[in-house]
PDB file of N, CA and C in Angstrom:
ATOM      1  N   UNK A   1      60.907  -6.419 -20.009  1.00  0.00           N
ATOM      2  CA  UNK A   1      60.874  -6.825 -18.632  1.00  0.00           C
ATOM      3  C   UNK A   1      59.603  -7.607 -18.332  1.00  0.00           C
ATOM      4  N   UNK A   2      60.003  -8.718 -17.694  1.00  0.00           N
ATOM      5  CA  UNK A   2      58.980  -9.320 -17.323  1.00  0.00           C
ATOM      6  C   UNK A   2      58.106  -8.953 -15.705  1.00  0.00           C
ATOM      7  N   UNK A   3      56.654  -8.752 -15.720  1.00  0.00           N
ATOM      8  CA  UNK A   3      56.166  -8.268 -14.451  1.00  0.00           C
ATOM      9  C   UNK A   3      56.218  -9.067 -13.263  1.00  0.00           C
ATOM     10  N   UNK A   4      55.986  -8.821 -12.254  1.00  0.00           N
ATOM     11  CA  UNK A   4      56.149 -10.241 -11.134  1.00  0.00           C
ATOM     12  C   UNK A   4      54.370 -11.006 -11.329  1.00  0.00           C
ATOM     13  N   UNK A   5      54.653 -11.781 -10.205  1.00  0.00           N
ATOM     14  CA  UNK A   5      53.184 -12.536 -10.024  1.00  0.00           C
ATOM     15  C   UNK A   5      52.130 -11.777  -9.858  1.00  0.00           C
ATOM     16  N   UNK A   6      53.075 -10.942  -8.335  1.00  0.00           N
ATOM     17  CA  UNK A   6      51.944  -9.988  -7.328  1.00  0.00           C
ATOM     18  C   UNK A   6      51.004  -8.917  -8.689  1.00  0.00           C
ATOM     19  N   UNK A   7      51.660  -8.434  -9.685  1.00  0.00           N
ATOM     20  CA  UNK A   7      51.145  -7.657 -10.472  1.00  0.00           C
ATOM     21  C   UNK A   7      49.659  -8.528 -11.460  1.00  0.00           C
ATOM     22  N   UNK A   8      49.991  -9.391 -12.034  1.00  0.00           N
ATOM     23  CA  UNK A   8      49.037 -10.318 -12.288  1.00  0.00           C
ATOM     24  C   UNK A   8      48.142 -10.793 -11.791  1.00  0.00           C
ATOM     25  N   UNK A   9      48.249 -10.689 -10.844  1.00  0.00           N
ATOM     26  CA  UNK A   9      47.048 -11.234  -9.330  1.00  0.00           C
ATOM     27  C   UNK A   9      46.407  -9.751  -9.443  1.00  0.00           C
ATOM     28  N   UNK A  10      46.927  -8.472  -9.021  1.00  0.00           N
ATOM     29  CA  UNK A  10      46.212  -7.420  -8.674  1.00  0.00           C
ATOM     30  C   UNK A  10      45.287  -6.796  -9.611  1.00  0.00           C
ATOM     31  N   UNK A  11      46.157  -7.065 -11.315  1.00  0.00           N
ATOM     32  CA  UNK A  11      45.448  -7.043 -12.444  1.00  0.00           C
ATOM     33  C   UNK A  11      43.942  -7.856 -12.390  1.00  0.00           C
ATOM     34  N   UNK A  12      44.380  -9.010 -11.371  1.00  0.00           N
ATOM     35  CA  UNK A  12      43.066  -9.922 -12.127  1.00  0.00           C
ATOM     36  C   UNK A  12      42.077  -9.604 -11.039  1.00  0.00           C
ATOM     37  N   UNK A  13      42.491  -9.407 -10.194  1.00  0.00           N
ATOM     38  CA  UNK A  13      41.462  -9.162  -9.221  1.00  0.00           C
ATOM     39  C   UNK A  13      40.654  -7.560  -9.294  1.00  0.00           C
ATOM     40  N   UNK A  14      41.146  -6.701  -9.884  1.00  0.00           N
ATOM     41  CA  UNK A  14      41.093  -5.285 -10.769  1.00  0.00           C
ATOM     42  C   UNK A  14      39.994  -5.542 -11.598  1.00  0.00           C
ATOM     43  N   UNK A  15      40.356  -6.206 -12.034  1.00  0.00           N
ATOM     44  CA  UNK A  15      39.361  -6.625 -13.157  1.00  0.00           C
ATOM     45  C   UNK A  15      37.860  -7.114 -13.011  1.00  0.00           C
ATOM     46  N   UNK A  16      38.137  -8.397 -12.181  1.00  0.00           N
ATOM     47  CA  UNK A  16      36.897  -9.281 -11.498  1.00  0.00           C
ATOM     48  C   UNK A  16      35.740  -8.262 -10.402  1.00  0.00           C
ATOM     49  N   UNK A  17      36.988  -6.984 -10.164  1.00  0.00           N
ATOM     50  CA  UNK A  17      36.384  -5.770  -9.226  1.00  0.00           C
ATOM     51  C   UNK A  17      35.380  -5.313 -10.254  1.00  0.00           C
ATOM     52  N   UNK A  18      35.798  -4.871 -11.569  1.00  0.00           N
ATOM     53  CA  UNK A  18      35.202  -3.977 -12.702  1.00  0.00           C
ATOM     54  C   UNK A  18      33.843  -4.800 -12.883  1.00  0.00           C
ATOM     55  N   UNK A  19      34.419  -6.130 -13.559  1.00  0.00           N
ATOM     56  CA  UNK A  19      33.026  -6.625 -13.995  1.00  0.00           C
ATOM     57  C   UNK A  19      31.783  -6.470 -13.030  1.00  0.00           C
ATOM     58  N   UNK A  20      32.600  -6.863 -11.306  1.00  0.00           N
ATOM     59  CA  UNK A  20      31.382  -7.231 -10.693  1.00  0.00           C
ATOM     60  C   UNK A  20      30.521  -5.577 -10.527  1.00  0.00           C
ATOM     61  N   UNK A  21      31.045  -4.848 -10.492  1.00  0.00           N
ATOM     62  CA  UNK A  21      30.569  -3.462  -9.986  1.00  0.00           C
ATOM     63  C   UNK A  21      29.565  -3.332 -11.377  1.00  0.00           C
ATOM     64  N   UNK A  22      30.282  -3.283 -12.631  1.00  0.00           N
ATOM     65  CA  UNK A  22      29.318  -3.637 -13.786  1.00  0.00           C
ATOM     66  C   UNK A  22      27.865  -4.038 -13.695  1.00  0.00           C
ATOM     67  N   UNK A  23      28.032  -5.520 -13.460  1.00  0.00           N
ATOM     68  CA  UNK A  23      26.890  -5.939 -13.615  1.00  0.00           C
ATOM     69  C   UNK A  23      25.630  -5.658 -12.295  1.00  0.00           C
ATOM     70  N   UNK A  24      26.380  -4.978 -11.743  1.00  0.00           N
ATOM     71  CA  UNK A  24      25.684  -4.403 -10.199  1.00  0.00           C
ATOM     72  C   UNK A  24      25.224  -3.221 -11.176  1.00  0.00           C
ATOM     73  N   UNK A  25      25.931  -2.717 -11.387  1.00  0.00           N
ATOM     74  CA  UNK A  25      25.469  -1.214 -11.712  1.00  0.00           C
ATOM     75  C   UNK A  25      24.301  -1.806 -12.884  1.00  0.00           C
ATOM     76  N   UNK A  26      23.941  -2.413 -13.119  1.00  0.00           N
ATOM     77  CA  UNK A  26      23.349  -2.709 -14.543  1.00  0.00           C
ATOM     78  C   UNK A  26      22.070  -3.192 -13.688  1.00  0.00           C
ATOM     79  N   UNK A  27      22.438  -4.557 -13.472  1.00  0.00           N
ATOM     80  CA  UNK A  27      21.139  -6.062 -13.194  1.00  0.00           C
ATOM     81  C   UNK A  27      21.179  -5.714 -11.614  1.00  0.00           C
ATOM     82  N   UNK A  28      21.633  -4.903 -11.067  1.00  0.00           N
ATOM     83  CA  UNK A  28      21.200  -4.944  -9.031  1.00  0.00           C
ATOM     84  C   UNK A  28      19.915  -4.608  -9.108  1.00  0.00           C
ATOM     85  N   UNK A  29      19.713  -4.759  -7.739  1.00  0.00           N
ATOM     86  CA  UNK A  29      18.596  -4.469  -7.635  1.00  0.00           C
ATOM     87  C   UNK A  29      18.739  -2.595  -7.499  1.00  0.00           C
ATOM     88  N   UNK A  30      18.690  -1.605  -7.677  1.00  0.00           N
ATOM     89  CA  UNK A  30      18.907  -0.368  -7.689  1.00  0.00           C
ATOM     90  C   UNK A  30      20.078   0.104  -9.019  1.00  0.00           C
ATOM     91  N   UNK A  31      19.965  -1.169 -10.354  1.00  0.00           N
ATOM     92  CA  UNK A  31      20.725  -0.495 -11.620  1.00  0.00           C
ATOM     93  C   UNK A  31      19.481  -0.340 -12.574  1.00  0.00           C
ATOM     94  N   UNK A  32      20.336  -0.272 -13.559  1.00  0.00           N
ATOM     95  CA  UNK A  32      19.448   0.409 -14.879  1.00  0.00           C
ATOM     96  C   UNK A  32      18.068  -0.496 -15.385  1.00  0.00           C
ATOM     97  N   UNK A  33      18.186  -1.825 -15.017  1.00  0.00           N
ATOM     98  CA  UNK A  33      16.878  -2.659 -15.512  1.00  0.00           C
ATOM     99  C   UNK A  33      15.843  -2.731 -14.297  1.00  0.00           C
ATOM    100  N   UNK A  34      16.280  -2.371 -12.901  1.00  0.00           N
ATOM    101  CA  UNK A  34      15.087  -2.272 -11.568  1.00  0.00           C
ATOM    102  C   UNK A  34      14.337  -1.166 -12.283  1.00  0.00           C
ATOM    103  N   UNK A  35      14.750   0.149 -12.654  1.00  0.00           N
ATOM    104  CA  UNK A  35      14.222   1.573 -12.874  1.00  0.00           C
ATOM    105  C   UNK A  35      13.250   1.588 -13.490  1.00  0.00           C
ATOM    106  N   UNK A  36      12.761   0.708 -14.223  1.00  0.00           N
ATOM    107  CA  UNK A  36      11.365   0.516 -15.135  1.00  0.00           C
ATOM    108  C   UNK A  36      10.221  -0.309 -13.847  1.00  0.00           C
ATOM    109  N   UNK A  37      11.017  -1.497 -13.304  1.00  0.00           N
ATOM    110  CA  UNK A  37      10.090  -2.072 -12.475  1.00  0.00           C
ATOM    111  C   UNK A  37       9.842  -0.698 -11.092  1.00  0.00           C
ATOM    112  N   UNK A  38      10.306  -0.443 -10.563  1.00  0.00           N
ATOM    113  CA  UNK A  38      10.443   0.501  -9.560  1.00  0.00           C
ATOM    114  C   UNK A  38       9.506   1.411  -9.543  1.00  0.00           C
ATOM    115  N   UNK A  39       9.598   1.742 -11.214  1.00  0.00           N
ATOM    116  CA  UNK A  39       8.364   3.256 -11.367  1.00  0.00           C
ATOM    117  C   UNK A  39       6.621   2.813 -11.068  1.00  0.00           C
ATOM    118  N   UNK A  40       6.830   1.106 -11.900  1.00  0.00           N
ATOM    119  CA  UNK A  40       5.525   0.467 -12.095  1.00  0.00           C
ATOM    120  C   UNK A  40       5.509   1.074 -10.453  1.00  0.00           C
ATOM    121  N   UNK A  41       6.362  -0.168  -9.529  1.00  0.00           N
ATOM    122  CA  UNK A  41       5.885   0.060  -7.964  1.00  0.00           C
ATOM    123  C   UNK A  41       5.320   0.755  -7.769  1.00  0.00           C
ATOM    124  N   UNK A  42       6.171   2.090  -7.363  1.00  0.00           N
ATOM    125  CA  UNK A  42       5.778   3.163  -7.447  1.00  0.00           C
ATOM    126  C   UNK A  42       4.088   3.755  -7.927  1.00  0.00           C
ATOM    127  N   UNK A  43       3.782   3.507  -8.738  1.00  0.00           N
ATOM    128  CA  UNK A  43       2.626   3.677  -8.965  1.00  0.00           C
ATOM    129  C   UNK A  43       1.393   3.164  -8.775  1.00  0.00           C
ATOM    130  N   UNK A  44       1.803   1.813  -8.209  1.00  0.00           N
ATOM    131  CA  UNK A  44       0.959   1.070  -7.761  1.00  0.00           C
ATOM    132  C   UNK A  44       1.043   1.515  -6.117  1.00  0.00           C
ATOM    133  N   UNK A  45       1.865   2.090  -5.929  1.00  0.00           N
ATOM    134  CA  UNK A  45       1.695   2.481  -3.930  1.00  0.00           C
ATOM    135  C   UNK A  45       1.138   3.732  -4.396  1.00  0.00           C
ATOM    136  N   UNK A  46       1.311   4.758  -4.817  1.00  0.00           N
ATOM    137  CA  UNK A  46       0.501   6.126  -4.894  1.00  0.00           C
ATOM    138  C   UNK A  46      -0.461   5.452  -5.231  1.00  0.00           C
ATOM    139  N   UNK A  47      -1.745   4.982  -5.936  1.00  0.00           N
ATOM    140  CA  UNK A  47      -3.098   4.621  -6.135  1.00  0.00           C
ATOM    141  C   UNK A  47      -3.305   4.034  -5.185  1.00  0.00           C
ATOM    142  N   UNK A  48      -2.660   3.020  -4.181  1.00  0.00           N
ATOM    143  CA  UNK A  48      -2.907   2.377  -3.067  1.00  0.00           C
ATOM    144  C   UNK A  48      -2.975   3.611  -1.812  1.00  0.00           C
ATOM    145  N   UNK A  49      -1.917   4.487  -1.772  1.00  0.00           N
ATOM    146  CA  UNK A  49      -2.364   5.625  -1.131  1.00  0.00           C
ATOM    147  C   UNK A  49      -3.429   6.819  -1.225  1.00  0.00           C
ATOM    148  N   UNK A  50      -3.925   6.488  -2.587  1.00  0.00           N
ATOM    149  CA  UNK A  50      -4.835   7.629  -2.762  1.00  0.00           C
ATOM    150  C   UNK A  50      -6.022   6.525  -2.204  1.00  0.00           C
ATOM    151  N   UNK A  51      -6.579   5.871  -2.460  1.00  0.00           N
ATOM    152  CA  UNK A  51      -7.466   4.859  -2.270  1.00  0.00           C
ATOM    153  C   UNK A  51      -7.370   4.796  -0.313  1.00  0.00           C
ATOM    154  N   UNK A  52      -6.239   4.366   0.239  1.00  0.00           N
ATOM    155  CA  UNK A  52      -6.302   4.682   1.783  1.00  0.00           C
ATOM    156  C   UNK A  52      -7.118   5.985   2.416  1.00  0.00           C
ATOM    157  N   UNK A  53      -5.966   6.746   1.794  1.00  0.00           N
ATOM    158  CA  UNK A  53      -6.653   8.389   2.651  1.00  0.00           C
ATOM    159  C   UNK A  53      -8.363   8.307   1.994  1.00  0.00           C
ATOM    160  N   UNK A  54      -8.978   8.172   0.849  1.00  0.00           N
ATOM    161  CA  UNK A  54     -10.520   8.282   0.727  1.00  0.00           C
ATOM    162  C   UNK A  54     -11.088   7.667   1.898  1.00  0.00           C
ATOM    163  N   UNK A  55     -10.462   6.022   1.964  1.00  0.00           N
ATOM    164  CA  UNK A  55     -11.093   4.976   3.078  1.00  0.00           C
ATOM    165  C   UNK A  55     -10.759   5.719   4.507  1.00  0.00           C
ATOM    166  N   UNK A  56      -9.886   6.731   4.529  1.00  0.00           N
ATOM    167  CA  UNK A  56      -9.470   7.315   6.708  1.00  0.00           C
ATOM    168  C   UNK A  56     -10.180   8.610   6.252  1.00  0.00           C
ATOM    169  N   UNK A  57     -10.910   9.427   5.348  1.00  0.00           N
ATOM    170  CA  UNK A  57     -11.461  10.210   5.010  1.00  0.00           C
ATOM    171  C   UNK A  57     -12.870   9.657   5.202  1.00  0.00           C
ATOM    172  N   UNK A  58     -13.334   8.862   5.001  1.00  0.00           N
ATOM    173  CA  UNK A  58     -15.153   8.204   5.096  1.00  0.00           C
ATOM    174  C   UNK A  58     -15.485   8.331   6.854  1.00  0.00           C
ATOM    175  N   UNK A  59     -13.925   7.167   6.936  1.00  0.00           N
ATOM    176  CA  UNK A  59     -14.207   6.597   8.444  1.00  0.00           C
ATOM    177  C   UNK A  59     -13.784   8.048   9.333  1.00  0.00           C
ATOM    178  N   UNK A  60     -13.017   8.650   8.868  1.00  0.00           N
ATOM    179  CA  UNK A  60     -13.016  10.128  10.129  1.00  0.00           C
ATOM    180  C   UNK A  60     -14.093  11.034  10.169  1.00  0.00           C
ATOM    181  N   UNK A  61     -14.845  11.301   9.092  1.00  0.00           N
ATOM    182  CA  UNK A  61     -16.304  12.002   8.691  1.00  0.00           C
ATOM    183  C   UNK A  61     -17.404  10.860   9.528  1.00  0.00           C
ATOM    184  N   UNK A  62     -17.454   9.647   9.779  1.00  0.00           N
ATOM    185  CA  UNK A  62     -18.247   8.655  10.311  1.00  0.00           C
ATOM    186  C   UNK A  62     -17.991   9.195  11.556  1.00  0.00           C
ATOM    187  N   UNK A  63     -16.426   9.042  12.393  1.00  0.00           N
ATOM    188  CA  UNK A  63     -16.513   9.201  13.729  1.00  0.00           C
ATOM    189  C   UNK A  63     -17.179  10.620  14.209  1.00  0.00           C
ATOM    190  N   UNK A  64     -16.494  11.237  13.107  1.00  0.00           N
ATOM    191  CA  UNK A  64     -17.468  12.753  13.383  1.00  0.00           C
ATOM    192  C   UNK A  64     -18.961  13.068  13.990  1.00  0.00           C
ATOM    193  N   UNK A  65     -19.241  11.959  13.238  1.00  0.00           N
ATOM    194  CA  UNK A  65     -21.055  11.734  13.148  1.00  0.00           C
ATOM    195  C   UNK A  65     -21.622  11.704  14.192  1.00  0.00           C
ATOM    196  N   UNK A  66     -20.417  10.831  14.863  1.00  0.00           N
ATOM    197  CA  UNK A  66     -20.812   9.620  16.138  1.00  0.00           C
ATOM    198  C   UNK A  66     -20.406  10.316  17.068  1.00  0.00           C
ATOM    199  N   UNK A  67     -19.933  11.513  17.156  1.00  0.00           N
ATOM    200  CA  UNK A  67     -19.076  12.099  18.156  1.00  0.00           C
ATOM    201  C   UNK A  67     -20.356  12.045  19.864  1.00  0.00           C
ATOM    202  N   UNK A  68     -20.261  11.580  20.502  1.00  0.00           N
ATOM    203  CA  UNK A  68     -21.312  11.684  21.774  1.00  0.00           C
ATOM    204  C   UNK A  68     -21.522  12.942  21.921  1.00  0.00           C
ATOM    205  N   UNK A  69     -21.200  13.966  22.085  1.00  0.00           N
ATOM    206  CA  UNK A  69     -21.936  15.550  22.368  1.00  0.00           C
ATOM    207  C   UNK A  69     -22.450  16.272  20.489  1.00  0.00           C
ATOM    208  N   UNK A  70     -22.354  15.420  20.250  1.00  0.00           N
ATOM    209  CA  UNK A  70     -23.797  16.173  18.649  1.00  0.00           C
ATOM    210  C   UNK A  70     -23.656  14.868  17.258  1.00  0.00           C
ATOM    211  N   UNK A  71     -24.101  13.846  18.384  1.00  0.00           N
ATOM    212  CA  UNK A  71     -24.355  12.706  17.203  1.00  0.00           C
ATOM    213  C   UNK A  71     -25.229  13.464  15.890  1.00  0.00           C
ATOM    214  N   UNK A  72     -25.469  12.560  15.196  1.00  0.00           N
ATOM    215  CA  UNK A  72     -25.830  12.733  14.152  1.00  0.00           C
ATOM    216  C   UNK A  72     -27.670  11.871  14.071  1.00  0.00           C
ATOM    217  N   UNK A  73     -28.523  12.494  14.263  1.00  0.00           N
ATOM    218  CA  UNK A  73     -29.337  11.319  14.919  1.00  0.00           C
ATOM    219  C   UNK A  73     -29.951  10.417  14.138  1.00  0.00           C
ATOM    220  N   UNK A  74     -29.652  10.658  12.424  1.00  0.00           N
ATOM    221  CA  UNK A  74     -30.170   9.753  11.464  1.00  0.00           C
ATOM    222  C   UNK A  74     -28.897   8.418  11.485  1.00  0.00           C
ATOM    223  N   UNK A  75     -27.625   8.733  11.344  1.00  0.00           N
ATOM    224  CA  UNK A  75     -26.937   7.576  11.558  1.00  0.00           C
ATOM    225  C   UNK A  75     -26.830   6.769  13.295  1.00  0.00           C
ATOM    226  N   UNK A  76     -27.106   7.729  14.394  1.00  0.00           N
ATOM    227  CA  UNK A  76     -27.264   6.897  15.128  1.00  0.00           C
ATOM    228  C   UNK A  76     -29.032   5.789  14.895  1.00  0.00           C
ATOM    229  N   UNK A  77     -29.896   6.371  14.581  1.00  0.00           N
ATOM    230  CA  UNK A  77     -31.202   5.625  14.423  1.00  0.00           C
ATOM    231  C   UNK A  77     -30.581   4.431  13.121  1.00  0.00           C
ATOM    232  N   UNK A  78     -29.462   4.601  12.371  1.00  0.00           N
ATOM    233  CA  UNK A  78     -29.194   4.196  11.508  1.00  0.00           C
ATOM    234  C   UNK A  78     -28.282   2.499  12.232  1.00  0.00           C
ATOM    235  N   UNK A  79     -27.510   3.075  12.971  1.00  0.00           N
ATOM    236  CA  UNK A  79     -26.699   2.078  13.726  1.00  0.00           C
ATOM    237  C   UNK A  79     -27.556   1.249  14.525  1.00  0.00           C
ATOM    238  N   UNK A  80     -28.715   1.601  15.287  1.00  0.00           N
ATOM    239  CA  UNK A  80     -29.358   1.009  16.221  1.00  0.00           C
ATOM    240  C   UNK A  80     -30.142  -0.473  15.529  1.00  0.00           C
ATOM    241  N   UNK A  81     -30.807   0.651  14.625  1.00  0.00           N
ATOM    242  CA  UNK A  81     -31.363  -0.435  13.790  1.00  0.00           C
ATOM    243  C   UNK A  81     -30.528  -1.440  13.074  1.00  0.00           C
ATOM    244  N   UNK A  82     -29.622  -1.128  12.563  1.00  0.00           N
ATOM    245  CA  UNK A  82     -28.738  -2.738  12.050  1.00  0.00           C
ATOM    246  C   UNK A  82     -28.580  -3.771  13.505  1.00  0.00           C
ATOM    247  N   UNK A  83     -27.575  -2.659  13.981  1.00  0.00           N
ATOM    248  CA  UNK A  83     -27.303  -3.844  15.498  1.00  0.00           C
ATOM    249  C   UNK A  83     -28.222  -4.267  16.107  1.00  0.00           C
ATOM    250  N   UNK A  84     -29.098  -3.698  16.272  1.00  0.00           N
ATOM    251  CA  UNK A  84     -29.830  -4.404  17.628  1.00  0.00           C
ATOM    252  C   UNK A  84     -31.285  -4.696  17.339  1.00  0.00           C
ATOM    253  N   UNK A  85     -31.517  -4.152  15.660  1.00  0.00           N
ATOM    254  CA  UNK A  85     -32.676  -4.812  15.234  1.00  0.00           C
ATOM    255  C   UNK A  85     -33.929  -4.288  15.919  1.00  0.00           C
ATOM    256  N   UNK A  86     -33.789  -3.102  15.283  1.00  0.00           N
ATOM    257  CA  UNK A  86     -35.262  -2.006  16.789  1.00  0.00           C
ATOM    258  C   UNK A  86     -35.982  -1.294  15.793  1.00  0.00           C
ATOM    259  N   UNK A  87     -36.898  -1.259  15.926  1.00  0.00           N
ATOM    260  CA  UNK A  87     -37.810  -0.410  14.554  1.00  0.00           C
ATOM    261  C   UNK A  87     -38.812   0.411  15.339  1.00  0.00           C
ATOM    262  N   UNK A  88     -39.431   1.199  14.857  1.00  0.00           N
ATOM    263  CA  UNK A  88     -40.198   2.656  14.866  1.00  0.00           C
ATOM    264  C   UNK A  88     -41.550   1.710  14.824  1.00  0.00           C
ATOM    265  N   UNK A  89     -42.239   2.371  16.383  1.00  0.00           N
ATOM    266  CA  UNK A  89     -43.956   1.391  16.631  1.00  0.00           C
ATOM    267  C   UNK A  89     -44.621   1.874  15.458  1.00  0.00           C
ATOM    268  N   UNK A  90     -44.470   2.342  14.643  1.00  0.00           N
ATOM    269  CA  UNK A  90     -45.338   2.552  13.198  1.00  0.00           C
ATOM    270  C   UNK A  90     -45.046   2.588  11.732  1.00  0.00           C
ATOM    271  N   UNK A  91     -43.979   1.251  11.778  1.00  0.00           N
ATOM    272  CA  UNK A  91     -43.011   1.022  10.842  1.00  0.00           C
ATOM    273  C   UNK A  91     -43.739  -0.783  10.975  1.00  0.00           C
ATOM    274  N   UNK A  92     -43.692  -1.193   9.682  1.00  0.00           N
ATOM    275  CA  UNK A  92     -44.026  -2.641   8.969  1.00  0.00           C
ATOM    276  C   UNK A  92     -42.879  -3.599   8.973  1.00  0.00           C
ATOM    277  N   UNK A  93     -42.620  -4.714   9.099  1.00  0.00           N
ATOM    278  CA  UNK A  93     -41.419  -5.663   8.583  1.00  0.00           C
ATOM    279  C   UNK A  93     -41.642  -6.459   7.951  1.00  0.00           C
ATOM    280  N   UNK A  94     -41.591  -6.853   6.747  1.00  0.00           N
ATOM    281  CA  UNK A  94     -42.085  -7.450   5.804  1.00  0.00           C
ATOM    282  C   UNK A  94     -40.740  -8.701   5.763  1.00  0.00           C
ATOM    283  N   UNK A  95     -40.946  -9.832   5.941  1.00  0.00           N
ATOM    284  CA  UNK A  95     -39.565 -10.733   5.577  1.00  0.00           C
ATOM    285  C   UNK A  95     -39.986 -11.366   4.245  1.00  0.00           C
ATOM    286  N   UNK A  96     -38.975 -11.611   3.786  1.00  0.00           N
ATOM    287  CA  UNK A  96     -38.499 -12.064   2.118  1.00  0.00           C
ATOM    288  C   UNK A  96     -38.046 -13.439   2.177  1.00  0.00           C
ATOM    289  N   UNK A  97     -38.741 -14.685   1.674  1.00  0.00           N
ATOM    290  CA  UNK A  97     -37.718 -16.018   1.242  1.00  0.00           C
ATOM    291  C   UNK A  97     -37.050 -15.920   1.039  1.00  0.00           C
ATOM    292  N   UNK A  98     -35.841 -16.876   1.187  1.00  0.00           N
ATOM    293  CA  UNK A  98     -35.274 -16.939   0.077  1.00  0.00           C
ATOM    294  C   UNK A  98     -34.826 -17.291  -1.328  1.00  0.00           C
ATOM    295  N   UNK A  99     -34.882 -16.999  -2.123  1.00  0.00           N
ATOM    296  CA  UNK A  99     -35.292 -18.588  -3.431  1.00  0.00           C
ATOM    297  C   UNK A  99     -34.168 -19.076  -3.975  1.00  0.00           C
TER     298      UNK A  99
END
């Protein structure tokens, strides 16, 4: 017996279903060759996160410092002097060329 058309069509399109799911499952982005790149990622955002929290760990211990009811009075004498350029009446300033 010979099959009709409609069967040949559904075959082929059956098919063209298989491959494509295939090569998805394989080369997508979420098949078997991403899973190596993914982990790298991956590891490159955890060191990027460990590296963050140290940097919101410095700066939250800083605001601490600075808190207005129990500054810290070596980093505030510390701040004054960068910004606003104020020194102690029994302190020297020696300036440096540059070469």
């Amino acid at each position: 017996m010979r099959r009709p058309p409609q069967e040949h069509i559904k075959q082929g399109l059956a098919l063209v279903l298989l491959v494509v799911l295939t090569v998805s499952a394989i080369a997508g982005p979420t098949g078997l060759l991403a899973w190596a790149e993914n982990g790298e990622v991956l590891e490159q955002r955890e060191v990027r996160i460990a590296m963050l929290k140290e940097k919101r760990d410095a700066l939250k211990n800083r605001v601490e410092l600075l808190d207005p009811e129990g500054a810290d009075p070596d980093l505030v004498s510390e701040l004054v002097r960068e910004d606003l350029g104020v020194i102690h009446p029994d302190e020297i300033v020696i300036t440096l060329e540059d070469e």
